[in-house]
N, C-alpha and C. Protein backbone atom coordinates (compact mmCIF):
# COMPACT_ATOMS: atom_id res chain seq x y z
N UNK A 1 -23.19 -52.30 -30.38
CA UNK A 1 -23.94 -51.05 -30.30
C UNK A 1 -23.72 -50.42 -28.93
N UNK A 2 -23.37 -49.14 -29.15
CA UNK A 2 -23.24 -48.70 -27.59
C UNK A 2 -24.60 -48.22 -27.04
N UNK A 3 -24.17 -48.77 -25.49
CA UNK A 3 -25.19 -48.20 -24.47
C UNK A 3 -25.45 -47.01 -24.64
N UNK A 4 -26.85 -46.78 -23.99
CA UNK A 4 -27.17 -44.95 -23.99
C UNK A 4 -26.54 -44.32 -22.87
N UNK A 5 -26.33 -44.90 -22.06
CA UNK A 5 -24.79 -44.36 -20.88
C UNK A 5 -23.49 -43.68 -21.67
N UNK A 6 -23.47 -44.96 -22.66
CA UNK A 6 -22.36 -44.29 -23.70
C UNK A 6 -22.09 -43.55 -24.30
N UNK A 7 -23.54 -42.94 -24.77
CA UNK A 7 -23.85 -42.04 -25.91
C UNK A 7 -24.00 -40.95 -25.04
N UNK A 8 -24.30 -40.83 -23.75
CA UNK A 8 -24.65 -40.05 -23.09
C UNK A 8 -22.96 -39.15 -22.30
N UNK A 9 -22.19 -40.29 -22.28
CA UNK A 9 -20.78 -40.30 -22.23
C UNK A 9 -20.01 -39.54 -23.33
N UNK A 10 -20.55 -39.75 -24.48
CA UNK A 10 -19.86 -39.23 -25.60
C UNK A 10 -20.94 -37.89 -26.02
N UNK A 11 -21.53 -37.49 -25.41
CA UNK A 11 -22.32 -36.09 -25.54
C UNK A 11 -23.48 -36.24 -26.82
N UNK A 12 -23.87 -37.05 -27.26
CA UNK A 12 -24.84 -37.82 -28.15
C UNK A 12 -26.45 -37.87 -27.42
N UNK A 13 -26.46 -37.75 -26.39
CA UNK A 13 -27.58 -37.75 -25.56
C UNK A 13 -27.66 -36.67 -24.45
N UNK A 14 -28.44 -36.04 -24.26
CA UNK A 14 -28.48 -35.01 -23.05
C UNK A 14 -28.60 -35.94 -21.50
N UNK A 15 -27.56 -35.15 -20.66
CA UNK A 15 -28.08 -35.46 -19.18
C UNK A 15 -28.15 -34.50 -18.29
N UNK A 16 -28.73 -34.53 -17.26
CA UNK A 16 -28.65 -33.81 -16.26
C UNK A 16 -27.77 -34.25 -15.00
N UNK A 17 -26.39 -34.08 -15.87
CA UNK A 17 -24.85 -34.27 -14.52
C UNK A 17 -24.31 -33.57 -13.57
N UNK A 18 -24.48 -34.58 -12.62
CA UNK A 18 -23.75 -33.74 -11.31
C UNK A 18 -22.41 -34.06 -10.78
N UNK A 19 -21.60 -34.71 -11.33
CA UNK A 19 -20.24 -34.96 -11.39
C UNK A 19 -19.60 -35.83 -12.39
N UNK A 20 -17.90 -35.30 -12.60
CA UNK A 20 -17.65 -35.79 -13.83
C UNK A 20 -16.20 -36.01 -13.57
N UNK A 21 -15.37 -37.27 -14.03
CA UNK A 21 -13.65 -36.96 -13.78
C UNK A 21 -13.42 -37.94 -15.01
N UNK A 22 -11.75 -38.23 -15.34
CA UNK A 22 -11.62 -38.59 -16.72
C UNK A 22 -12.47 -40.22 -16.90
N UNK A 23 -12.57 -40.67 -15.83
CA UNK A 23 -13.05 -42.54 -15.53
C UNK A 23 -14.59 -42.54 -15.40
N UNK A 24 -15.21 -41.75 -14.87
CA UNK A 24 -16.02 -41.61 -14.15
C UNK A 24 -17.49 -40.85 -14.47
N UNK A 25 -18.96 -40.68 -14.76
CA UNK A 25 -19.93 -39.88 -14.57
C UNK A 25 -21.41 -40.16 -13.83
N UNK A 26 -21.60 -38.77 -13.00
CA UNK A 26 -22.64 -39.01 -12.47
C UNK A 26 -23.61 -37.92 -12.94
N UNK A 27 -25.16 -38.44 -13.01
CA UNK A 27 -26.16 -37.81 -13.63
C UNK A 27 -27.30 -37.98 -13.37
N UNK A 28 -28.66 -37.28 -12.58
CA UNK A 28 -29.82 -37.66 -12.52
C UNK A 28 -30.72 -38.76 -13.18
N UNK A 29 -31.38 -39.61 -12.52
CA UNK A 29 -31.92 -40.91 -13.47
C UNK A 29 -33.42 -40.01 -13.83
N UNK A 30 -33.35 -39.97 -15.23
CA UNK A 30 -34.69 -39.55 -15.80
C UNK A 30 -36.26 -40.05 -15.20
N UNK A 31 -35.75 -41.43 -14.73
CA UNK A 31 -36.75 -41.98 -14.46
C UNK A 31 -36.95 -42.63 -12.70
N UNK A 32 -36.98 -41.55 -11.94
CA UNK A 32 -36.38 -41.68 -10.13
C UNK A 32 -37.28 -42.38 -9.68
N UNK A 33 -36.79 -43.05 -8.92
CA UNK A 33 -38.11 -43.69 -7.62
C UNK A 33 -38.23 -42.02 -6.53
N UNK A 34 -37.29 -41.56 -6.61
CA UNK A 34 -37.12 -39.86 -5.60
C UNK A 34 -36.52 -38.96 -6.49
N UNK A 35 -36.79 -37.87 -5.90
CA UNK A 35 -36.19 -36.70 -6.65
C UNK A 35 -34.71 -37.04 -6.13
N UNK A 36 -33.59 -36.36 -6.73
CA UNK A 36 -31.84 -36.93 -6.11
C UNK A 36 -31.81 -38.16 -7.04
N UNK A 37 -32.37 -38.76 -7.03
CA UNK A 37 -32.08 -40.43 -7.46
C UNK A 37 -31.05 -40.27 -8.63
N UNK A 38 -29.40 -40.61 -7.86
CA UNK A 38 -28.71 -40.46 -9.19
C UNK A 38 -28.15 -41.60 -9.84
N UNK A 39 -27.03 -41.63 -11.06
CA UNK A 39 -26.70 -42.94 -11.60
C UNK A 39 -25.31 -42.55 -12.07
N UNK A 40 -24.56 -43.37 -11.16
CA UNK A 40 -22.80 -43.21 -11.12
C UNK A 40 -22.68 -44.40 -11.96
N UNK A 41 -21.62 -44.03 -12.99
CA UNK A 41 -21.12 -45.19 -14.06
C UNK A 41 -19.50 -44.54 -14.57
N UNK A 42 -19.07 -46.01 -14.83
CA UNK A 42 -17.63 -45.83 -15.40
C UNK A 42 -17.44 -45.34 -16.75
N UNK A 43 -17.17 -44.56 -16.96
CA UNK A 43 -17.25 -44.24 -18.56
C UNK A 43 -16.69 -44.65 -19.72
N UNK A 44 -15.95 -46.19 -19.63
CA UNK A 44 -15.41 -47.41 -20.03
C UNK A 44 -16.56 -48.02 -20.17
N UNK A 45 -17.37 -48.55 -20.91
CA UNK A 45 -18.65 -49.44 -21.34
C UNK A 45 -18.22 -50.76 -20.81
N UNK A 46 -18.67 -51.56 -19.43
CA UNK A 46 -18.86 -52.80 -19.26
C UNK A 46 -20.23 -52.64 -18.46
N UNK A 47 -20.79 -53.93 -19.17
CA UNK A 47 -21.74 -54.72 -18.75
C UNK A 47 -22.21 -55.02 -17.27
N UNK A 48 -21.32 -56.20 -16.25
CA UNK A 48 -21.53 -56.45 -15.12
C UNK A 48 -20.43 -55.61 -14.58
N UNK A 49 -21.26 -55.04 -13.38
CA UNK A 49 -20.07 -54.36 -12.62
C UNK A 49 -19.01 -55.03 -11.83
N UNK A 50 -19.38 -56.26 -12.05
CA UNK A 50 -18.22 -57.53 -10.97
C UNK A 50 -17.28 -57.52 -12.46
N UNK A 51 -17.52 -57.23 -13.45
CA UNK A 51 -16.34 -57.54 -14.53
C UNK A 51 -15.45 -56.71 -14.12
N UNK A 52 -15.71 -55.29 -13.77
CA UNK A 52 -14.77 -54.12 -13.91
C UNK A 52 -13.28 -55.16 -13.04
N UNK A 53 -12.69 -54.85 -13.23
CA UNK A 53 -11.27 -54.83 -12.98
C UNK A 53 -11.23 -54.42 -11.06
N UNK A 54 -10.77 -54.81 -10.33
CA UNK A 54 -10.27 -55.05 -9.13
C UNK A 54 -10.20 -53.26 -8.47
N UNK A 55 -9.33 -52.60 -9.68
CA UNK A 55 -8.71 -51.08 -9.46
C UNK A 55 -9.96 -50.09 -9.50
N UNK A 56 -10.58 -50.78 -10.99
CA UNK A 56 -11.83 -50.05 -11.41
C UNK A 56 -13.17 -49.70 -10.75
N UNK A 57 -13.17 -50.59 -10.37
CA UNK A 57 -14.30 -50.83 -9.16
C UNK A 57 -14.51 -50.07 -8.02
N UNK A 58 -12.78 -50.49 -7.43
CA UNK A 58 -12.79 -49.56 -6.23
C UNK A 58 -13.05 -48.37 -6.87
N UNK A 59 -12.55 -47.29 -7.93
CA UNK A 59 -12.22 -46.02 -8.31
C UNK A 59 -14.23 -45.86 -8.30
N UNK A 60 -15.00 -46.93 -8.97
CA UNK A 60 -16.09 -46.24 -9.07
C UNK A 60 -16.87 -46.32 -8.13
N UNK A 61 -16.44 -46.95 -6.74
CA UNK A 61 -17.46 -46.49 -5.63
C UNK A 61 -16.55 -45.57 -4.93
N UNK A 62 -15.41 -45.14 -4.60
CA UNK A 62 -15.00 -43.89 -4.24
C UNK A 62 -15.99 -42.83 -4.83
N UNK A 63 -15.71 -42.78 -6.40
CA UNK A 63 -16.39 -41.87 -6.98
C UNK A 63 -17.89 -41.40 -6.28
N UNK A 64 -18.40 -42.78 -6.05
CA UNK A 64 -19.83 -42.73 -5.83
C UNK A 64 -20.23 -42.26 -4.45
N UNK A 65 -19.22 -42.42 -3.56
CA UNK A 65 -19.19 -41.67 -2.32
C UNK A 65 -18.81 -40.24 -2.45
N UNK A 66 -17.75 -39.84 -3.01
CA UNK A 66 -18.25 -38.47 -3.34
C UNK A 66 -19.32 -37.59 -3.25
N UNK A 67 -19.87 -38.21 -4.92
CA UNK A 67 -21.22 -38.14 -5.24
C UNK A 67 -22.35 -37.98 -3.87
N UNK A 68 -22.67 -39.21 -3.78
CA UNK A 68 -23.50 -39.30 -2.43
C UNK A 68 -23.14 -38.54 -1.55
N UNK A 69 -22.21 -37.86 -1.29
CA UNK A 69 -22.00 -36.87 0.15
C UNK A 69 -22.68 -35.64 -0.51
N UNK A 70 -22.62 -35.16 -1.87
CA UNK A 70 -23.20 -34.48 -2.73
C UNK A 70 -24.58 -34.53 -2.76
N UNK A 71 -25.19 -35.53 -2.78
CA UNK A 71 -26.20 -36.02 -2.54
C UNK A 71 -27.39 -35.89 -1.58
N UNK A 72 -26.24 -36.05 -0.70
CA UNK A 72 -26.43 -36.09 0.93
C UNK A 72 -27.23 -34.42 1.09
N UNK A 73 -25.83 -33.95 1.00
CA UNK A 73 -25.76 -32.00 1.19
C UNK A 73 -27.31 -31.37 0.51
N UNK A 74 -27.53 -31.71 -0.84
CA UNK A 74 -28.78 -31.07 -1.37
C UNK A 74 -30.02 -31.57 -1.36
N UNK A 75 -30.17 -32.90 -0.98
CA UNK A 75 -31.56 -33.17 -0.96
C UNK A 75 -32.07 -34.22 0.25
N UNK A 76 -32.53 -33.39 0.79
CA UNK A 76 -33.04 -33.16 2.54
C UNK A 76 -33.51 -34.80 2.44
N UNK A 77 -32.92 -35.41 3.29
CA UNK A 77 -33.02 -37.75 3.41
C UNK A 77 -32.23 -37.63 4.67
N UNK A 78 -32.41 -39.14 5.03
CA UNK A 78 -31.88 -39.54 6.29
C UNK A 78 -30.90 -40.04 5.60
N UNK A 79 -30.45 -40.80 4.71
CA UNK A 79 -29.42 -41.40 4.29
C UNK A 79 -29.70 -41.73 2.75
N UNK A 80 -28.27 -42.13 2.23
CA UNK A 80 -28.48 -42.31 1.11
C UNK A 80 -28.13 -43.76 0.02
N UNK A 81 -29.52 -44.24 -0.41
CA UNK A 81 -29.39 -45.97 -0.37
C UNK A 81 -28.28 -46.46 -1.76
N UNK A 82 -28.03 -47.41 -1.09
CA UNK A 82 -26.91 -47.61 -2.41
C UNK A 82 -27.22 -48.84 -3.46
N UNK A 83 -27.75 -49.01 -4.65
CA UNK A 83 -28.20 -50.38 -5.35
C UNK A 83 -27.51 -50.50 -6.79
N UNK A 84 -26.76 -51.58 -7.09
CA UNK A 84 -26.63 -52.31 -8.33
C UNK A 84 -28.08 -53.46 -8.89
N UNK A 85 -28.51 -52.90 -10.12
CA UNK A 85 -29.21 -53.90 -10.34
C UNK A 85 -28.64 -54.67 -11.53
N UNK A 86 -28.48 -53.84 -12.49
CA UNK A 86 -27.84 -54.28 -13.96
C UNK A 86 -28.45 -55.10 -14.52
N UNK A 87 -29.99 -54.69 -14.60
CA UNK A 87 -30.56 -55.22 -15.87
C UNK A 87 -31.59 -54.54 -16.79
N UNK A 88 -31.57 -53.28 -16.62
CA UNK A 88 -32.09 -52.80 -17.70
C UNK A 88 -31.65 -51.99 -18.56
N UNK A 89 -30.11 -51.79 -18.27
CA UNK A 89 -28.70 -50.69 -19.18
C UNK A 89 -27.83 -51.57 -19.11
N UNK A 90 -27.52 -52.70 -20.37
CA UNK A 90 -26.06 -53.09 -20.13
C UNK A 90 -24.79 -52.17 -19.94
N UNK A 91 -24.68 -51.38 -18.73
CA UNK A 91 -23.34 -50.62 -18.71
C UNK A 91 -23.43 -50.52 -17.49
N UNK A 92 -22.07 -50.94 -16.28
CA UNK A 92 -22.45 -50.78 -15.41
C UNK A 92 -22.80 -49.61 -14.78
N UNK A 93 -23.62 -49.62 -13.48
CA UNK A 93 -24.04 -48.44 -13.06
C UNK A 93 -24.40 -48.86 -11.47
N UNK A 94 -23.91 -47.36 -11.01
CA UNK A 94 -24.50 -47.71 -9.21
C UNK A 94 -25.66 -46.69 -8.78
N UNK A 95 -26.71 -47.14 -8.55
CA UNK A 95 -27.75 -46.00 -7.95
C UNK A 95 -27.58 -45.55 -6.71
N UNK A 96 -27.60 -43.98 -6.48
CA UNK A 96 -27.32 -43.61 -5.58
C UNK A 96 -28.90 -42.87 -5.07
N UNK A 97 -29.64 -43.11 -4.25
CA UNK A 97 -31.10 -43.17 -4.00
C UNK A 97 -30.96 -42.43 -2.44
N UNK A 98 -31.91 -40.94 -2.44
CA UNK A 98 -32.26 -40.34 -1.54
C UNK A 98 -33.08 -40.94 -0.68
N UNK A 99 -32.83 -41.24 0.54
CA UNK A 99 -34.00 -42.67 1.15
C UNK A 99 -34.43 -41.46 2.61
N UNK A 100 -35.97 -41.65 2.89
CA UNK A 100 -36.10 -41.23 4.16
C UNK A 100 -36.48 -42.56 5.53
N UNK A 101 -37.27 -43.16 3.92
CA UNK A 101 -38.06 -44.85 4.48
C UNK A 101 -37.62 -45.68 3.65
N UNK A 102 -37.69 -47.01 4.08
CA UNK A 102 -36.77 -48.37 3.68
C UNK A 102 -37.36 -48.60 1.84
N UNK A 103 -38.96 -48.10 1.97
CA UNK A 103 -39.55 -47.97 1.06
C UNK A 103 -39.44 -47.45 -0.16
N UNK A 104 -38.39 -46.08 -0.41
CA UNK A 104 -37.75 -45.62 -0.87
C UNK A 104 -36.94 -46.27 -2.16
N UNK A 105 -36.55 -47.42 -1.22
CA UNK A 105 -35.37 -48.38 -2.06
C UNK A 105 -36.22 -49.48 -3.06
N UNK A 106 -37.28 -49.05 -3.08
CA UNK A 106 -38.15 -50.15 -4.18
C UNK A 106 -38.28 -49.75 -5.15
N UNK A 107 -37.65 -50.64 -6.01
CA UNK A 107 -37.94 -50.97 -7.77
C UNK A 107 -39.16 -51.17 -8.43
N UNK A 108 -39.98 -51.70 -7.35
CA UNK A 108 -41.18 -52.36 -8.08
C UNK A 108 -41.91 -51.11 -7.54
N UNK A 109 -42.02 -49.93 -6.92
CA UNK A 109 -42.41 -48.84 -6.87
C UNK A 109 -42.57 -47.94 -8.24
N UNK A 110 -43.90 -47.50 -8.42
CA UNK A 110 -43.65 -46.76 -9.69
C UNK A 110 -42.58 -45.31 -10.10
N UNK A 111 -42.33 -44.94 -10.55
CA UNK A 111 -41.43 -44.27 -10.78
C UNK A 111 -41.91 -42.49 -11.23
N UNK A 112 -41.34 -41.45 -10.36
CA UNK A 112 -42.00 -40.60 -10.50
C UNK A 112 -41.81 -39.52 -11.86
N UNK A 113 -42.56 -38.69 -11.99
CA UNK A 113 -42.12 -37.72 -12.83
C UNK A 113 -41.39 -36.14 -12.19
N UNK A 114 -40.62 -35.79 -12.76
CA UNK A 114 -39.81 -34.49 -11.69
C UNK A 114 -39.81 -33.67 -13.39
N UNK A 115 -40.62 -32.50 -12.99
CA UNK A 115 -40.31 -31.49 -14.46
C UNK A 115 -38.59 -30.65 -14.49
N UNK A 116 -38.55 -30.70 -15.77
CA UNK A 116 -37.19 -30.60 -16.66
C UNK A 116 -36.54 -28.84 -15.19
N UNK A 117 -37.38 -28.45 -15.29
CA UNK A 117 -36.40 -27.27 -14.46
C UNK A 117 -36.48 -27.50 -13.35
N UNK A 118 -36.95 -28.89 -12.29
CA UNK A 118 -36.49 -29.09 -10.94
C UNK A 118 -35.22 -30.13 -11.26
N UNK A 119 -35.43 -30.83 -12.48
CA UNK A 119 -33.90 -31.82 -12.35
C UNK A 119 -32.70 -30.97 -12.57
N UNK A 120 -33.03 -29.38 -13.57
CA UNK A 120 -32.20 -28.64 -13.96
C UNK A 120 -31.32 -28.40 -12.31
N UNK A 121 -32.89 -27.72 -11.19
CA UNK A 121 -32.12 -27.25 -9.91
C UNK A 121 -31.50 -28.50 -9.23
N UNK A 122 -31.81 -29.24 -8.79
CA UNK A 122 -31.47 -30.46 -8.40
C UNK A 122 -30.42 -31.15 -8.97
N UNK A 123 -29.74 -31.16 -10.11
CA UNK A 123 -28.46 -31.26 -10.61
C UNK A 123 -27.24 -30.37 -10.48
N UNK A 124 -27.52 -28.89 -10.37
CA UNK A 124 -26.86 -27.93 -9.95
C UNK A 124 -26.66 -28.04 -8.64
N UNK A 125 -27.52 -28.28 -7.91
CA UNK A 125 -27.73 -28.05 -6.19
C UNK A 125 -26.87 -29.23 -5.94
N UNK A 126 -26.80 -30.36 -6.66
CA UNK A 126 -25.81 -31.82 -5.91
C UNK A 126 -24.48 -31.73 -6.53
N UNK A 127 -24.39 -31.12 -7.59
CA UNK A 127 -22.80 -31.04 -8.67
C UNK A 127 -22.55 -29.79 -7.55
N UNK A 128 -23.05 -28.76 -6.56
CA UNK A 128 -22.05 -27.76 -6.19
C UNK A 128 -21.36 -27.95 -4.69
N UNK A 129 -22.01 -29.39 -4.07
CA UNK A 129 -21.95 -30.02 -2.66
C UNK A 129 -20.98 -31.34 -3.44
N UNK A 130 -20.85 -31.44 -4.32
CA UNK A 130 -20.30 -32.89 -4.66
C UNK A 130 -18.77 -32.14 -4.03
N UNK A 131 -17.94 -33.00 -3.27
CA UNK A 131 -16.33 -32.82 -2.84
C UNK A 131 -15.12 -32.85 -3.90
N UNK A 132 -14.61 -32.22 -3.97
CA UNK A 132 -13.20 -33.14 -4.77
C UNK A 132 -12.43 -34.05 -4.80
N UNK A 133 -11.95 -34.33 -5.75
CA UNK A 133 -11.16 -36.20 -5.22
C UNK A 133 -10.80 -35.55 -4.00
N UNK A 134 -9.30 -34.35 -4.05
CA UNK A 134 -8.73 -34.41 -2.55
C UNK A 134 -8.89 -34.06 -1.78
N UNK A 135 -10.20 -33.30 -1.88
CA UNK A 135 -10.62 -32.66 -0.81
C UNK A 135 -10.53 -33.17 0.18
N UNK A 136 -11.35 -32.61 1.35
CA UNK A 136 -11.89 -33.05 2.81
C UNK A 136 -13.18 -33.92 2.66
N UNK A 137 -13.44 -34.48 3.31
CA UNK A 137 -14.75 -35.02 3.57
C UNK A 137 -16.12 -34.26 4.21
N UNK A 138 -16.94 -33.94 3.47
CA UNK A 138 -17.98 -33.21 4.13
C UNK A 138 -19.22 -34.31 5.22
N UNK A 139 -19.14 -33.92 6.41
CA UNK A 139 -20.03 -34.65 7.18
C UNK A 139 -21.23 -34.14 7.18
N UNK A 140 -22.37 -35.34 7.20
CA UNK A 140 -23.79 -34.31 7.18
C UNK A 140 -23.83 -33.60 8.16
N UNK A 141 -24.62 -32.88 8.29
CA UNK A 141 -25.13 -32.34 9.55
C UNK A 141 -25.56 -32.79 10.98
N UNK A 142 -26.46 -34.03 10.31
CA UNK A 142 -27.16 -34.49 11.23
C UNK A 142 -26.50 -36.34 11.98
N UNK A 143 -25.62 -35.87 11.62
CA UNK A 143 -24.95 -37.17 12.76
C UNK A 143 -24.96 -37.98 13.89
N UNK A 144 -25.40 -37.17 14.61
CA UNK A 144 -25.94 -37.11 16.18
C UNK A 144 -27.20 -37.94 16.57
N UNK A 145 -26.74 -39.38 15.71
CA UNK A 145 -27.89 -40.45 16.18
C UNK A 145 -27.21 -41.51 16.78
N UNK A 146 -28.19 -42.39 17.14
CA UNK A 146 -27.29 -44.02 17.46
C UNK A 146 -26.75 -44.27 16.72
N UNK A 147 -26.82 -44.41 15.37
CA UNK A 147 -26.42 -45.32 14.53
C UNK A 147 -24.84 -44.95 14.53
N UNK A 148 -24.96 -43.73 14.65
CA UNK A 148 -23.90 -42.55 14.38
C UNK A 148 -22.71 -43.07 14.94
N UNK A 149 -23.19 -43.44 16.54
CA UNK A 149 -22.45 -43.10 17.97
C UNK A 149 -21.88 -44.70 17.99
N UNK A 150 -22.73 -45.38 17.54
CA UNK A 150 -22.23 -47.12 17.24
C UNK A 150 -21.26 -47.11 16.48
N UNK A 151 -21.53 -46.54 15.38
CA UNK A 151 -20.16 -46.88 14.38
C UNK A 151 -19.04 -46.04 14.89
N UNK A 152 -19.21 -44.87 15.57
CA UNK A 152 -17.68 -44.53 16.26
C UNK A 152 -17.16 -45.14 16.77
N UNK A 153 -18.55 -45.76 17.71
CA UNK A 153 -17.59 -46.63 18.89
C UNK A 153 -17.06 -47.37 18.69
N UNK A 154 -17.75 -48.28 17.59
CA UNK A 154 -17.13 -49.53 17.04
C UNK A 154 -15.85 -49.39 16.29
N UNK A 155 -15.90 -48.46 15.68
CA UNK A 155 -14.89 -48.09 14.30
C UNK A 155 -13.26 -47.78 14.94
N UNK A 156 -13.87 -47.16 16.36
CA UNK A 156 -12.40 -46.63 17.20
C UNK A 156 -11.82 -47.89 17.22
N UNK A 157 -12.03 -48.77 17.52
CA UNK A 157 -10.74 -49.77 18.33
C UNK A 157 -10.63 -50.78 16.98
N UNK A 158 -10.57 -50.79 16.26
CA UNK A 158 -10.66 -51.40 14.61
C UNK A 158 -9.58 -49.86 13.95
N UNK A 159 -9.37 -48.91 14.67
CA UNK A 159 -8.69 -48.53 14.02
C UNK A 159 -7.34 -48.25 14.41
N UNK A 160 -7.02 -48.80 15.95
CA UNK A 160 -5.96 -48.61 16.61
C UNK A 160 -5.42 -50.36 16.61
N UNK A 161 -6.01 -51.17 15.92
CA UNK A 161 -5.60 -52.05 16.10
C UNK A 161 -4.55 -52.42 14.89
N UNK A 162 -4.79 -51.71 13.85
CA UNK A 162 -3.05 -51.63 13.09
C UNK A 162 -3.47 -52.82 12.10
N UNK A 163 -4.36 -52.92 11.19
CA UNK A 163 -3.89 -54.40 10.58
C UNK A 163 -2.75 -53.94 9.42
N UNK A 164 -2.10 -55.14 9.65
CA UNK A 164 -1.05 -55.09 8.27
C UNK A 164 -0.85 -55.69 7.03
N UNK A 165 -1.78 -56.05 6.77
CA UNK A 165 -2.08 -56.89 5.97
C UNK A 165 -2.85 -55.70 4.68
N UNK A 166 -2.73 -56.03 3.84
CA UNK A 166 -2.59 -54.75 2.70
C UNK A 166 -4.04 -54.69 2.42
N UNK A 167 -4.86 -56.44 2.23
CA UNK A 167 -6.05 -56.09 1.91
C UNK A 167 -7.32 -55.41 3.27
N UNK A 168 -6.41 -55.48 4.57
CA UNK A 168 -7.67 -54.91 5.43
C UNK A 168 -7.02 -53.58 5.51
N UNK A 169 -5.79 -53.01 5.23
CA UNK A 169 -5.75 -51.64 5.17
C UNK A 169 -6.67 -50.97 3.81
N UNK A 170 -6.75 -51.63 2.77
CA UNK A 170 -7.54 -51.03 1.26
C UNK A 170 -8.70 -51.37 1.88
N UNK A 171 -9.48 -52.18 2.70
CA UNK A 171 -10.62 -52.26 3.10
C UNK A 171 -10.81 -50.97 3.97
N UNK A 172 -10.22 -50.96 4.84
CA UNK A 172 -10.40 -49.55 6.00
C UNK A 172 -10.43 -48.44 5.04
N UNK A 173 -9.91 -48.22 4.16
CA UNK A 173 -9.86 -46.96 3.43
C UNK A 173 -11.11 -46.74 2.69
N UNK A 174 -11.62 -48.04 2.33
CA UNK A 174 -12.79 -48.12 1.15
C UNK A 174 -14.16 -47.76 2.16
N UNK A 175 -14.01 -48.12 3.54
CA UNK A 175 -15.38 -48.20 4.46
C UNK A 175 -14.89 -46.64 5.28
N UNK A 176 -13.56 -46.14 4.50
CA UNK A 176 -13.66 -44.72 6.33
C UNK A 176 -14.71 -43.75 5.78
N UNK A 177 -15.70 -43.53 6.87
CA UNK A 177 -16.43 -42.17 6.82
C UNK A 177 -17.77 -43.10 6.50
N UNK A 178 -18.12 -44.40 6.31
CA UNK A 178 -19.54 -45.08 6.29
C UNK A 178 -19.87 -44.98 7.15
N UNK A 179 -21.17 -44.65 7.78
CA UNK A 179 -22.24 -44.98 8.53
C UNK A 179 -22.76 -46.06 8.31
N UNK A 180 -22.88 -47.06 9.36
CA UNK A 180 -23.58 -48.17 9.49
C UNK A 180 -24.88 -48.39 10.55
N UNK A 181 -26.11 -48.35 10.40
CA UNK A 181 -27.05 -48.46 11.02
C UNK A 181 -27.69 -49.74 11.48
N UNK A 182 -28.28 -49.77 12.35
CA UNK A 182 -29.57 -50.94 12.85
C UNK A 182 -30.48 -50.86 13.00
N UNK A 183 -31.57 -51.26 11.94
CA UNK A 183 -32.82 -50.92 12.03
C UNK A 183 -33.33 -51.42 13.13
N UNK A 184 -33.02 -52.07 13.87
CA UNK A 184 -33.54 -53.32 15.13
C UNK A 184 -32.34 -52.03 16.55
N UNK A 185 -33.02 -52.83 17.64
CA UNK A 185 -32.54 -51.55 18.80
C UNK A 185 -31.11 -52.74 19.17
N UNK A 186 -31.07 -53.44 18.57
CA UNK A 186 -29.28 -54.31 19.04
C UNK A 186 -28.35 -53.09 18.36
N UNK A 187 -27.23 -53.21 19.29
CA UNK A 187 -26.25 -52.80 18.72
C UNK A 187 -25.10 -53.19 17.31
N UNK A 188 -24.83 -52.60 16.69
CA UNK A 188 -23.71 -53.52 15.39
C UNK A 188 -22.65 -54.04 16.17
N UNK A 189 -22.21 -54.72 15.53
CA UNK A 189 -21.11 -55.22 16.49
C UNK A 189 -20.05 -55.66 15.08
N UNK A 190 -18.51 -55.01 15.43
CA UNK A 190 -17.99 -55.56 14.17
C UNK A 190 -17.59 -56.89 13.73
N UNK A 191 -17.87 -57.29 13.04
CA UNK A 191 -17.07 -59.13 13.05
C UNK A 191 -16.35 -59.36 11.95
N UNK A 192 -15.38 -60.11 11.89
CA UNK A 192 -14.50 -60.61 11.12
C UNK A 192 -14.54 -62.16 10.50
N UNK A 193 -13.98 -62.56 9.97
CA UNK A 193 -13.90 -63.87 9.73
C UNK A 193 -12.59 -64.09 8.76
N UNK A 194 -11.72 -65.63 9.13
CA UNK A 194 -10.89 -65.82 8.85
C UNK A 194 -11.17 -66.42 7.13
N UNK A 195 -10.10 -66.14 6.38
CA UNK A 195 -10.29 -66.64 5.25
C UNK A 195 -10.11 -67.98 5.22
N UNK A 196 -10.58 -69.01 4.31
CA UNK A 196 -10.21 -70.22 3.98
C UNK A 196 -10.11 -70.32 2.74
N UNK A 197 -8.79 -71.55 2.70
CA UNK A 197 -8.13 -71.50 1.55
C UNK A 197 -9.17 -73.71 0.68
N UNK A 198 -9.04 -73.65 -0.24
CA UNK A 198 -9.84 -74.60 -0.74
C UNK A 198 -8.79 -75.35 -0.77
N UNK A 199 -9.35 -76.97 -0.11
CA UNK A 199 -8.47 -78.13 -0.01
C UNK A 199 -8.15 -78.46 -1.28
């Protein structure tokens, strides 16, 4: 039996979508912890999102960064939280959650109601900030914090250092343009670790 993602995929169900490509859809969650609160899914029906395929995966959090810069642009947050839960829609899905407070990001929070013509504006307002695959990257506005100024700093010399190795270049590509924060006043600091192989 297909998911209602599916049906919703195959135009069987109404949504309120704010981006769409042939792999890919994103659409307001009927049921938000915030207004924005959206739900990026592959439009291939699997279950756990660790099943998707290696290629697939990556394609659907690109997607979802998109999205979220979309996100970002129309509905006034400090950042925007990112959660897999996968258990109440077998199909995978990534929540993309307007956060101002850490609080924001709770499930066990009741869930609000938003009437049918603010999800109408609020779907329009994030589908017209959402980027194109090739576009440019849109930066928020408001950049100009620590968190901001850490991850430059950090990010600069991690990026002149050249790795050649194929999987930390697909890594650099998958993390360019993240913001990384510290809720605590330490600085991030980047770290690495060597792989090990099983005796």
């Amino acid at each position: 039996m297909a998911s209602i993602f599916s049906r919703i995929v195959a135009g069987e169900l109404p949504a309120y979508k704010v981006a769409e490509d042939d792999q890919h859809l994103a659409f307001l969650d009927i049921t938000p912890l915030v207004e924005g609160h959206t739900l990026v899914i592959p439009k291939r029906e699997v279950d756990y999102i660790f099943d998707l395929p290696a290629e697939e995966l990556a394609a659907l959090h690109l997607f979802a960064q998109r999205v979220a810069k979309g996100v970002a642009a129309a509905v006034p947050c400090k950042r925007i939280g990112v959660a897999v839960i996968g258990l109440e829609v077998p199909h995978a899905h990534i929540h993309l959650i307007p956060m101002n407070n850490v609080s924001d990001m709770n499930f066990a929070n009741p869930k609000i109601k938003v009437a049918e013509n603010r999800m109408k504006e609020l779907a329009t307002a994030i589908a017209a900030q959402v980027p194109a695959a090739n576009g440019a990257s849109r930066k928020p506005d408001s950049l100009d914090s620590k968190g901001s100024r850490e991850t430059t700093e950090t990010n600069e010399p991690a990026a002149t250092q050249g790795a050649s190795d194929s999987a930390s270049e697909q890594l650099q590509q998958l993390t360019q343009g993240l913001v990384f924060m510290s809720e605590s006043d330490a600085p991030l600091e980047p770290v690495s670790y060597s792989a090990r192989t099983a005796n």
